[in-house]
C-alpha atoms as a PDB file:
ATOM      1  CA  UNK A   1       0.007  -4.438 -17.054  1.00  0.00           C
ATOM      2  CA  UNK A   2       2.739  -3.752 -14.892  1.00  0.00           C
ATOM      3  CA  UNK A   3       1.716  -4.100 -10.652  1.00  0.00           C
ATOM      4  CA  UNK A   4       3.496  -1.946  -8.045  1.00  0.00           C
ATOM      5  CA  UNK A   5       3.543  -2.757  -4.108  1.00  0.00           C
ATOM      6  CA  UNK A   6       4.583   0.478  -2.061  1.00  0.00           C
ATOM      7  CA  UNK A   7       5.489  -0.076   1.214  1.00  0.00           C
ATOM      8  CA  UNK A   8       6.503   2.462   3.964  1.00  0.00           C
ATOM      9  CA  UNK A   9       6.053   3.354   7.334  1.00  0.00           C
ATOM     10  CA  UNK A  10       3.673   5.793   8.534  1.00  0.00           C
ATOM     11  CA  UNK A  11       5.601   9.452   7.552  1.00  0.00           C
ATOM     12  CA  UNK A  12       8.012   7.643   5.364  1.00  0.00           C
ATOM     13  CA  UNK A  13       6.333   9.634   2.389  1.00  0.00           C
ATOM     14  CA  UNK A  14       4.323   6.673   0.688  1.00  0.00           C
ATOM     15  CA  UNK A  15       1.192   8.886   0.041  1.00  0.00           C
ATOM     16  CA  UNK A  16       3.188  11.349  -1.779  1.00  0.00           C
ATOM     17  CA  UNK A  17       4.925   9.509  -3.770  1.00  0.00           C
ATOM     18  CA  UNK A  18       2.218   7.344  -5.245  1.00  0.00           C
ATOM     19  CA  UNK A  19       0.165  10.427  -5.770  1.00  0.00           C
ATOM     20  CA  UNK A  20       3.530  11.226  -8.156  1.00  0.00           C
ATOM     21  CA  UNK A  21       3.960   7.680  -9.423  1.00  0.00           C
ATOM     22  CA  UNK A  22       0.211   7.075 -10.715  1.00  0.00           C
ATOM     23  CA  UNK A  23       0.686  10.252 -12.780  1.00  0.00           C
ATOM     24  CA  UNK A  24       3.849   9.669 -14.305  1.00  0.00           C
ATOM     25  CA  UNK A  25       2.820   5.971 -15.420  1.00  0.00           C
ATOM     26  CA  UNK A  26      -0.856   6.127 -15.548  1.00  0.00           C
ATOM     27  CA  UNK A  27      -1.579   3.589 -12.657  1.00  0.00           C
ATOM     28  CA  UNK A  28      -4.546   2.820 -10.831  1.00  0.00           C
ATOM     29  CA  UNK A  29      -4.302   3.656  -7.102  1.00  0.00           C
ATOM     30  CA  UNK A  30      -5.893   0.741  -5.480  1.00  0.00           C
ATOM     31  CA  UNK A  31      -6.284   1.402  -1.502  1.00  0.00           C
ATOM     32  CA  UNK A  32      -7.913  -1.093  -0.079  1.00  0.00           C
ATOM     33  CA  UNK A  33      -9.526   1.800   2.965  1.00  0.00           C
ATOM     34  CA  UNK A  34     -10.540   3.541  -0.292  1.00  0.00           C
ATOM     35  CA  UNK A  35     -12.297   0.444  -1.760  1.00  0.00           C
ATOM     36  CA  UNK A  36     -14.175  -0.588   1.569  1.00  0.00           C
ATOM     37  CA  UNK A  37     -15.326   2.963   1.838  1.00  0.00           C
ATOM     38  CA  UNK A  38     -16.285   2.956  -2.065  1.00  0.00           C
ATOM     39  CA  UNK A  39     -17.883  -0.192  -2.193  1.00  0.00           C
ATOM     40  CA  UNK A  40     -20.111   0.529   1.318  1.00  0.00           C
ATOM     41  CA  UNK A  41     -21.220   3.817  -0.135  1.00  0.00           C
ATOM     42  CA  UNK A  42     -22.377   1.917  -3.548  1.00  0.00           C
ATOM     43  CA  UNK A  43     -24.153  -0.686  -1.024  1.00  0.00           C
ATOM     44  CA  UNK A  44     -22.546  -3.445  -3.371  1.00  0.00           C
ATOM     45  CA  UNK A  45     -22.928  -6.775  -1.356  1.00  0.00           C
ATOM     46  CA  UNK A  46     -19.357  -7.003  -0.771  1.00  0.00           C
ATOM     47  CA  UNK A  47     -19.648  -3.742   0.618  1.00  0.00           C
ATOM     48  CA  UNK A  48     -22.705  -4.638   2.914  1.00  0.00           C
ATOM     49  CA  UNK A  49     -20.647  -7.633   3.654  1.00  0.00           C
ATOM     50  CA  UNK A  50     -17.913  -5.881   4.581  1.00  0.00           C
ATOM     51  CA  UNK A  51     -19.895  -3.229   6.335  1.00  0.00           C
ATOM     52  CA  UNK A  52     -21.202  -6.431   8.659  1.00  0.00           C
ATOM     53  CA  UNK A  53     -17.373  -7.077  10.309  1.00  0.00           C
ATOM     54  CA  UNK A  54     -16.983  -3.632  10.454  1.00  0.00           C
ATOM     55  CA  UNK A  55     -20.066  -2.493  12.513  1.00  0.00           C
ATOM     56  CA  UNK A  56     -18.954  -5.106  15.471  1.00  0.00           C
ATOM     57  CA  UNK A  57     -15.555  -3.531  15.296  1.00  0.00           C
ATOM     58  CA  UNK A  58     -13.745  -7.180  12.989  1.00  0.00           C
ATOM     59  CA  UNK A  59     -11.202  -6.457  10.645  1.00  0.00           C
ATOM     60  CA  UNK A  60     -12.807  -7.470   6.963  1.00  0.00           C
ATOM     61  CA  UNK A  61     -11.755 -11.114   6.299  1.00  0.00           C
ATOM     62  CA  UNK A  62      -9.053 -11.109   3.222  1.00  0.00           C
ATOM     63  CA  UNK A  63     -11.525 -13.019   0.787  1.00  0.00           C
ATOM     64  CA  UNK A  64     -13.827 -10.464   1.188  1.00  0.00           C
ATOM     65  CA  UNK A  65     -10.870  -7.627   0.602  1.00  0.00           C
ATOM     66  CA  UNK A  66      -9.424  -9.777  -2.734  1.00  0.00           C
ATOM     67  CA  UNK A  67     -12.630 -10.098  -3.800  1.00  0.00           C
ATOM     68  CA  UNK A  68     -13.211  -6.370  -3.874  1.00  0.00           C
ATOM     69  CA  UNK A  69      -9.675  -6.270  -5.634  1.00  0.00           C
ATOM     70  CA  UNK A  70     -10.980  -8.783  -7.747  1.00  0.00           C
ATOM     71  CA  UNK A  71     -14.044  -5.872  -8.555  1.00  0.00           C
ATOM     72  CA  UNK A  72     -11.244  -2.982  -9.047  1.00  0.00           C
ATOM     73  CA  UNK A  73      -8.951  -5.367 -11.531  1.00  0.00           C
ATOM     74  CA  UNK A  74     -11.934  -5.867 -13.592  1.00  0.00           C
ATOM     75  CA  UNK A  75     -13.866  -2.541 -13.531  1.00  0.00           C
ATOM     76  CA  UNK A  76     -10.054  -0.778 -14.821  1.00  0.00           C
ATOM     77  CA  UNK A  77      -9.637  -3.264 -17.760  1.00  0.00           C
ATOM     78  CA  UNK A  78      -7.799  -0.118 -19.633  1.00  0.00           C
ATOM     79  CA  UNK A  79      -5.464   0.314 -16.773  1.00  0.00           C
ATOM     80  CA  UNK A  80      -1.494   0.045 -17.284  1.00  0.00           C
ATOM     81  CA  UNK A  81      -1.232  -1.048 -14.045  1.00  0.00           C
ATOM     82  CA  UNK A  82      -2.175  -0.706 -10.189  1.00  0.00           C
ATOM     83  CA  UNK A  83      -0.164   1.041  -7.583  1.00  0.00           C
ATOM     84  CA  UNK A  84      -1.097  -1.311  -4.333  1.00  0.00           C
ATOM     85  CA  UNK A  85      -1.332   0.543  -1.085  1.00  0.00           C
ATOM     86  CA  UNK A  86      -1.864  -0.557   2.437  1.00  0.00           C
ATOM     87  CA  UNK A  87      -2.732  -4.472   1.224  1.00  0.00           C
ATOM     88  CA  UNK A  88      -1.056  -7.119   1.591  1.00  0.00           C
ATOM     89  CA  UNK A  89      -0.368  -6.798   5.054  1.00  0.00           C
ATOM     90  CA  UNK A  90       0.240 -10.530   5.651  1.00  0.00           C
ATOM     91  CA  UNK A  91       1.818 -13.403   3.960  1.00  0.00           C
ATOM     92  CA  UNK A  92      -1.626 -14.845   3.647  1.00  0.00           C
ATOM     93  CA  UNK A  93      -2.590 -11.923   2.256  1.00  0.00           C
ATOM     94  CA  UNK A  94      -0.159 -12.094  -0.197  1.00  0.00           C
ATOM     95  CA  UNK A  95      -0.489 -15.278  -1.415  1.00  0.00           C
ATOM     96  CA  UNK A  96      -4.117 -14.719  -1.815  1.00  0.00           C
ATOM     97  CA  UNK A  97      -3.416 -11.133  -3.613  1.00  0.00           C
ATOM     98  CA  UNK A  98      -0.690 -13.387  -6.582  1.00  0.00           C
ATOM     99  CA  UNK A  99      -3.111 -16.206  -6.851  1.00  0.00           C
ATOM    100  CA  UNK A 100      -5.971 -13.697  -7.849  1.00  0.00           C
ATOM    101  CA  UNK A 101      -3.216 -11.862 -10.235  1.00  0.00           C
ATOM    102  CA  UNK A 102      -2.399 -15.143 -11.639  1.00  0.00           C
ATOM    103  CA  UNK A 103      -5.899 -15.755 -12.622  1.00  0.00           C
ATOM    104  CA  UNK A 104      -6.294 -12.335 -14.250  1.00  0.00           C
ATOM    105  CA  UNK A 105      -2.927 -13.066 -15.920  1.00  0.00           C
ATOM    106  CA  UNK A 106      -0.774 -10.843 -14.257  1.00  0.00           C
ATOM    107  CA  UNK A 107       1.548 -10.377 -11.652  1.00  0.00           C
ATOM    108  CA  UNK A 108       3.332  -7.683  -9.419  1.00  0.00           C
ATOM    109  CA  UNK A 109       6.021  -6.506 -10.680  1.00  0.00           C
ATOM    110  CA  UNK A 110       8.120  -4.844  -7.781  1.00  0.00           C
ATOM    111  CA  UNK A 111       7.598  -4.008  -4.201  1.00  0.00           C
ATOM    112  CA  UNK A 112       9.392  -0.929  -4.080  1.00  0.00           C
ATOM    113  CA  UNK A 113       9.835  -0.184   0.526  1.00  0.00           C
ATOM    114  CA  UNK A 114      10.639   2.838   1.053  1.00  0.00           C
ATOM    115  CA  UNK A 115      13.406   3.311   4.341  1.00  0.00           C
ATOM    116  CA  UNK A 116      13.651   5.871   6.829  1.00  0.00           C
ATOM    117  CA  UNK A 117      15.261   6.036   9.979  1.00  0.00           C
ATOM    118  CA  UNK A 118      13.008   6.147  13.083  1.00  0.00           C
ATOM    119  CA  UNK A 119      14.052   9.203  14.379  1.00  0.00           C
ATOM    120  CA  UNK A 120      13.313  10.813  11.008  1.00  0.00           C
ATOM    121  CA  UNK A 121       9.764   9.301  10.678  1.00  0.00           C
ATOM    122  CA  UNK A 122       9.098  10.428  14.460  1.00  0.00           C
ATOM    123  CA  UNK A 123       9.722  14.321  13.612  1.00  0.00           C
ATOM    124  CA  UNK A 124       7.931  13.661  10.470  1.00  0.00           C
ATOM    125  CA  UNK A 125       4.635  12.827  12.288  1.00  0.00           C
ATOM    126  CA  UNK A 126       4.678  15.091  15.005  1.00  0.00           C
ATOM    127  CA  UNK A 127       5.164  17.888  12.149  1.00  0.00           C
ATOM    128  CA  UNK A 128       2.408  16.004   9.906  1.00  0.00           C
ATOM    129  CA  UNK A 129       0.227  16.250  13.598  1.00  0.00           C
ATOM    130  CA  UNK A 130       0.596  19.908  13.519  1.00  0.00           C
ATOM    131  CA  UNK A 131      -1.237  20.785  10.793  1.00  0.00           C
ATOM    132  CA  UNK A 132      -3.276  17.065   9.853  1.00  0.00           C
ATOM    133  CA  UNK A 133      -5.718  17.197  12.581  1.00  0.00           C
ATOM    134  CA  UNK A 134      -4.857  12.996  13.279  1.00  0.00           C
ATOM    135  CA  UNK A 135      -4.784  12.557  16.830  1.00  0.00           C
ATOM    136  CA  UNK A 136      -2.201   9.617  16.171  1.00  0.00           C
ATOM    137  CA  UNK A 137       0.241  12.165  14.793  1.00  0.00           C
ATOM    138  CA  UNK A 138       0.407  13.932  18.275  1.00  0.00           C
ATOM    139  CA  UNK A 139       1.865  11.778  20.391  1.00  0.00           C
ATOM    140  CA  UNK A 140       5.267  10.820  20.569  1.00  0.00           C
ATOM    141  CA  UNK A 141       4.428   7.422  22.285  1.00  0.00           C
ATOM    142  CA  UNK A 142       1.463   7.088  20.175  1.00  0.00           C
ATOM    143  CA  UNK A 143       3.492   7.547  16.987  1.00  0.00           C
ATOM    144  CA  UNK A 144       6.376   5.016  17.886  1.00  0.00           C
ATOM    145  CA  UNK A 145       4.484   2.222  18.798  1.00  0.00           C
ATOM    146  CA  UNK A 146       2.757   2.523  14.619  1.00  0.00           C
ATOM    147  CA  UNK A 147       6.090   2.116  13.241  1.00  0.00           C
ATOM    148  CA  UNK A 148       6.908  -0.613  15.189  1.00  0.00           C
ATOM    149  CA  UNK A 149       3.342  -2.070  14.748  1.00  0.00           C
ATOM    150  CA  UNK A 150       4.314  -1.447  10.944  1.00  0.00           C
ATOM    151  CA  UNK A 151       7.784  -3.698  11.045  1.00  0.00           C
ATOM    152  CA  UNK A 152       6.239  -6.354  12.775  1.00  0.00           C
ATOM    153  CA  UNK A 153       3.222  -6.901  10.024  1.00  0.00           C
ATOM    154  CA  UNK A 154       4.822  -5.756   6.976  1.00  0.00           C
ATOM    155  CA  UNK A 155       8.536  -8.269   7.639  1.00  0.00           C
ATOM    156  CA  UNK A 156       6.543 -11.233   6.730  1.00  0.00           C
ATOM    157  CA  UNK A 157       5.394  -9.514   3.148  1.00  0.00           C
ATOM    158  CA  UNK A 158       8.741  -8.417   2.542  1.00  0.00           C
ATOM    159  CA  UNK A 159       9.947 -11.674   3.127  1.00  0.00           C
ATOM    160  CA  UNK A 160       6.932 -13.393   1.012  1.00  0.00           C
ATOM    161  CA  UNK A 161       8.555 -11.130  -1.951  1.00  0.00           C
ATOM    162  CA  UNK A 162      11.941 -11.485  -1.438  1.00  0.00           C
ATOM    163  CA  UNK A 163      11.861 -15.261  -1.983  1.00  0.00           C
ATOM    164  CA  UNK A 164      10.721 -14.014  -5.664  1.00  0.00           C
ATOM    165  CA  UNK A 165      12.666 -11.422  -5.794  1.00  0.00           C
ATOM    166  CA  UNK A 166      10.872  -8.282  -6.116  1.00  0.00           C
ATOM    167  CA  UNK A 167      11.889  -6.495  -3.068  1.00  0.00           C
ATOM    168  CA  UNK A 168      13.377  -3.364  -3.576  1.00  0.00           C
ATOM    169  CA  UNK A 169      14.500  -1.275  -0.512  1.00  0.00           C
ATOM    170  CA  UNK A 170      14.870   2.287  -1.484  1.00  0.00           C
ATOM    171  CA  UNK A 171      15.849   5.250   0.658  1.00  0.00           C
ATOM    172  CA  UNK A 172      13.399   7.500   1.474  1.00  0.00           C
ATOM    173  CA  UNK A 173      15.428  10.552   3.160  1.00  0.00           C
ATOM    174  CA  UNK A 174      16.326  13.075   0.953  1.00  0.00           C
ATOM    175  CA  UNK A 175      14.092  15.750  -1.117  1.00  0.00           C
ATOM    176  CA  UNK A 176      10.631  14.263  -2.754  1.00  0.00           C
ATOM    177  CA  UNK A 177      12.485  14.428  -5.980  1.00  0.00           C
ATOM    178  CA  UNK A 178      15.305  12.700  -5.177  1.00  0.00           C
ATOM    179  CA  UNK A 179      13.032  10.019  -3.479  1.00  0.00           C
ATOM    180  CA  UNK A 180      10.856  10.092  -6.869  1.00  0.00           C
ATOM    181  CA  UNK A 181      13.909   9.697  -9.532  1.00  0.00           C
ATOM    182  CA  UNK A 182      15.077   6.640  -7.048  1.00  0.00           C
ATOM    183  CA  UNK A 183      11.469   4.778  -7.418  1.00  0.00           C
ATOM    184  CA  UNK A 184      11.424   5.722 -11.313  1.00  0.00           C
ATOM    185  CA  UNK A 185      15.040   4.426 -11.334  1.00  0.00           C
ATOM    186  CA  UNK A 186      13.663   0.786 -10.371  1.00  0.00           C
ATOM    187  CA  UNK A 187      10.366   0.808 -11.822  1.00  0.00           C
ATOM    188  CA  UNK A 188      11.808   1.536 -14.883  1.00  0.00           C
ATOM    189  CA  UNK A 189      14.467  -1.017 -14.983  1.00  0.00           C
ATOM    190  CA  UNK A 190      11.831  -3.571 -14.237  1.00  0.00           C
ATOM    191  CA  UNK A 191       9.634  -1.913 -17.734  1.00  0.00           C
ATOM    192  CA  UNK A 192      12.787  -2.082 -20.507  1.00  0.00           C
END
């Protein structure tokens, strides 16, 4: 089972790019807004649980969101691997995410961050806001302060990783092809 973290700021292209990377090497897409939204629907009780935090307006504590992992890992036992997308957000997070791994004897094997200038990711979403009905892609001010939300949570995961050495920083200005063949490049360096 081989274990992918993408990483990217908002417009950087991360939603595209999995959507390419699950089909070329049959991962599961595991997103942890899908899962909350999957597992409330099902009424599961981590999703009533979760469902609780959300309803006063709390963010889901992360036992609650590994153990819903947890659910995903085991319900895809046929699965080559999982494409991880929005989670870990946080060092603790992270921890918490390889000590579950561990325990269902696996690991991630890169965390492949895709890079793009700020200036580049700011025409993205105002483009993106033209046609994606998100009022956060509308406004300039609105849209700057995400990215730099974004480098302030996600440093501390890259960090987390790069002390294991999985971190690879890829570039992610050019065509979606070009983007693609340099995240197949690594992946598959990390598969041989």
């Amino acid at each position: 089972m081989f274990n992918i973290i993408l990483f990217g700021p908002p417009g950087s292209g991360k939603g595209t790019q999995s959507e390419k990377l699950i089909a070329a090497y049959g991962l599961k897409h595991l997103s942890t807004g899908d899962l909350l939204r999957s597992e409330i629907a099902g009424a599961t009780p981590l999703g009533l649980e979760a469902k609780k935090f959300m309803d006063r307006g709390e963010l889901v504590p992360d036992e609650v969101v590994i153990g819903m992992i947890s659910a995903a890992l085991d319900n895809n036992p046929q699965a080559k691997g999982f494409l991880f997308d929005g989670f870990p957000r946080t060092k603790a997070q992270s921890e918490a995410l390889d000590q579950l791994l561990t325990q269902k004897r696996t690991s991630i094997g890169v965390v492949l961050a895709l890079e793009v200038g700020e200036e580049e990711l700011v025409k993205r979403l105002l483009n993106r806001g033209l046609t994606s009905g998100r009022s956060d892609d509308n406004n300039e001010t609105v849209v700057r302060a995400r990215i730099v939300e974004y480098h302030k949570k996600t440093s501390a995961v890259a960090d987390y990783y790069q002390a294991f050495d999985k971190v690879v920083k890829i570039k992610g200005e050019g065509t979606v092809e070009q983007i693609f063949d340099a995240l197949c490049s690594e992946i598959n360096k990390r598969l041989s």
